[in-house]
N, C-alpha and C. Protein backbone atom coordinates (compact mmCIF):
# COMPACT_ATOMS: atom_id res chain seq x y z
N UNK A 1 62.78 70.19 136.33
CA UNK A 1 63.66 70.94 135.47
C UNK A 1 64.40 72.04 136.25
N UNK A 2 63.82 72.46 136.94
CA UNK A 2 64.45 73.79 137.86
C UNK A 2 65.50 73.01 138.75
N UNK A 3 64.97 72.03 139.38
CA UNK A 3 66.26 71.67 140.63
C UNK A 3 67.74 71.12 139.33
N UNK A 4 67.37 70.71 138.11
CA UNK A 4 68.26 69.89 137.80
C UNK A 4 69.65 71.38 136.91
N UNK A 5 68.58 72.80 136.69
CA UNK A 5 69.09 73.74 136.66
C UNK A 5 69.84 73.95 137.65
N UNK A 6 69.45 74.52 138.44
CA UNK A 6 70.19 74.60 139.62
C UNK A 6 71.26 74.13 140.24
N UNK A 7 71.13 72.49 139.92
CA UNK A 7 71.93 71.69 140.28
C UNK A 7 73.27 72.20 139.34
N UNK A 8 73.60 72.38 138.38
CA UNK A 8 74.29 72.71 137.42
C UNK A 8 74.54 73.52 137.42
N UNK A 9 74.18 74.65 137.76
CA UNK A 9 74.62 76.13 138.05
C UNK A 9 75.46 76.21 139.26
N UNK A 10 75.34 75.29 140.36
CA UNK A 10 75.75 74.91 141.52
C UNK A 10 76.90 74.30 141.13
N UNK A 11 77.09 73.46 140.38
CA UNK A 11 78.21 72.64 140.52
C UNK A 11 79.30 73.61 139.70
N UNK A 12 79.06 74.37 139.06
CA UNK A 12 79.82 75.27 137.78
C UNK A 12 80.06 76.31 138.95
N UNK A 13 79.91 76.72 139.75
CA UNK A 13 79.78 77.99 140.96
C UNK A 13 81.13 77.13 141.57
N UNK A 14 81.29 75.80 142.03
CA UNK A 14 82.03 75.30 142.92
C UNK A 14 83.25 75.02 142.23
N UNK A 15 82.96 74.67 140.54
CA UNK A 15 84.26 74.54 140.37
C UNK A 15 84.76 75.75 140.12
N UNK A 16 84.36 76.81 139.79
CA UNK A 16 85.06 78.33 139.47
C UNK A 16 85.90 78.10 140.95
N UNK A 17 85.25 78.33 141.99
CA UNK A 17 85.86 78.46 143.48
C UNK A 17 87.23 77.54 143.47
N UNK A 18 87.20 76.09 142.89
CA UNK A 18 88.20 75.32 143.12
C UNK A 18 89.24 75.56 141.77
N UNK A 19 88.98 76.25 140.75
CA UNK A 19 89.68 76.57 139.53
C UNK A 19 91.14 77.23 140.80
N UNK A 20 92.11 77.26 139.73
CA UNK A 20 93.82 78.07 140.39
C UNK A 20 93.71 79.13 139.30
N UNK A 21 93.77 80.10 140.08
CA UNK A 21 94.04 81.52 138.89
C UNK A 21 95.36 81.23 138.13
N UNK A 22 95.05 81.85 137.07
CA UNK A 22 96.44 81.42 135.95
C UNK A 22 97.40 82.43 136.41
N UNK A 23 98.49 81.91 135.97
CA UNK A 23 99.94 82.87 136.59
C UNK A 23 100.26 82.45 135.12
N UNK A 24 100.56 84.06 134.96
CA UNK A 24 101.43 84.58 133.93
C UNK A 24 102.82 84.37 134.14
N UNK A 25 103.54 83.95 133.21
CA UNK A 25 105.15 83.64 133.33
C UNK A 25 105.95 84.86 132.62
N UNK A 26 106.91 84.75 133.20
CA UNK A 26 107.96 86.31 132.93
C UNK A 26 108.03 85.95 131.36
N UNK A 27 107.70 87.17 130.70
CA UNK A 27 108.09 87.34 129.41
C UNK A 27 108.92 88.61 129.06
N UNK A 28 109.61 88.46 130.39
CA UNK A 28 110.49 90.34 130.18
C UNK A 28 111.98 89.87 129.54
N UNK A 29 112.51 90.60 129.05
CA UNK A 29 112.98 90.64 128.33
C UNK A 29 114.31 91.39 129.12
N UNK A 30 115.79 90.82 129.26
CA UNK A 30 117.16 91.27 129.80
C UNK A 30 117.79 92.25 129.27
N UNK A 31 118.02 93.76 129.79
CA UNK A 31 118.44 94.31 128.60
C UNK A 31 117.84 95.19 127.86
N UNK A 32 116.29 95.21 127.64
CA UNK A 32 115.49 95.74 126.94
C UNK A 32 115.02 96.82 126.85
N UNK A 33 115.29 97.55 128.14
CA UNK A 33 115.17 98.64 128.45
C UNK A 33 116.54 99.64 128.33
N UNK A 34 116.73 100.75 127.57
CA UNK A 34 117.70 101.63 127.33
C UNK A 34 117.60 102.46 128.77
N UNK A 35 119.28 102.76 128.97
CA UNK A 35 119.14 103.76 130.28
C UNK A 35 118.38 104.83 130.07
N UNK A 36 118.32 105.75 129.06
CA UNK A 36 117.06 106.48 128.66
C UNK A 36 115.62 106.30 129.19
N UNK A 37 115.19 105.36 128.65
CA UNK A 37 113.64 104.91 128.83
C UNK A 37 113.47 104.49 130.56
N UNK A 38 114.66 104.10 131.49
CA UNK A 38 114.45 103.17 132.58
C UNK A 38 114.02 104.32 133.78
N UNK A 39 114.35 106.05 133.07
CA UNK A 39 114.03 106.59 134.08
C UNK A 39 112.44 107.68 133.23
N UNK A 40 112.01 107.02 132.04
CA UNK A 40 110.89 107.36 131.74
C UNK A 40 109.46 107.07 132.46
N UNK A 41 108.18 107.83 132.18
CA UNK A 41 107.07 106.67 132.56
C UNK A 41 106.71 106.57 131.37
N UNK A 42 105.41 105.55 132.03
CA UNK A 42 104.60 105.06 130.69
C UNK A 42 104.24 105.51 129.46
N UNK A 43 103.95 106.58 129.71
CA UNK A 43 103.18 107.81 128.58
C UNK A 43 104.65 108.08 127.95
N UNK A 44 105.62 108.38 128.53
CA UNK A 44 106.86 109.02 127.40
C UNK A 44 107.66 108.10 126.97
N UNK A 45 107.23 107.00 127.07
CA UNK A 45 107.80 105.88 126.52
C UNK A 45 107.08 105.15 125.36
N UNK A 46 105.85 105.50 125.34
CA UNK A 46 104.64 104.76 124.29
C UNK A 46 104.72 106.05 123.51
N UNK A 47 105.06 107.35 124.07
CA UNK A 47 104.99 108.47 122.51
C UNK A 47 106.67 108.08 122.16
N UNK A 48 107.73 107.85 123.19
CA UNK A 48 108.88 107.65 122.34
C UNK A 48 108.49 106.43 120.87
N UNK A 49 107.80 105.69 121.10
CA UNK A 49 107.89 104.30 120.14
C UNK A 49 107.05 104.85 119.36
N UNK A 50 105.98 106.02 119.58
CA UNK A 50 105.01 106.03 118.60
C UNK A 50 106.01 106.92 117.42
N UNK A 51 106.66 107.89 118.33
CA UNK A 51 107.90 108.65 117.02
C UNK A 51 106.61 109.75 116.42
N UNK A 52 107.09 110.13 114.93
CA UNK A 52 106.13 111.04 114.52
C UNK A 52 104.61 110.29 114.17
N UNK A 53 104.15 109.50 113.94
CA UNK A 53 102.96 108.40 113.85
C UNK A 53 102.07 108.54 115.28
N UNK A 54 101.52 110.09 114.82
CA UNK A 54 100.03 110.31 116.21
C UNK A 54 99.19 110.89 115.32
């Protein structure tokens, strides 16, 4: 029972190794950004959208 564990834990180990990491495909959007926001960062851009709603 143990080797046939093993065995299986082994083979699941090798295919992770041979798996291809997933690639994310562009979902950006042309345009989407206002000249405003393009020279914002992160934080003053997520309270711009949050508006008065904190």
């Amino acid at each position: 029972m143990k080797s046939l564990l093993e065995e299986g834990l082994h083979e699941v180990l090798r295919s992770r190794i041979r798996a291809r990491p997933y690639i994310w495909r562009d979902a950006s959007i042309p345009g989407a950004l206002t000249a405003e926001a393009a020279n914002m960062t992160w934080q003053e851009i997520l309270d711009l959208s949050r508006g008065d709603r904190r």
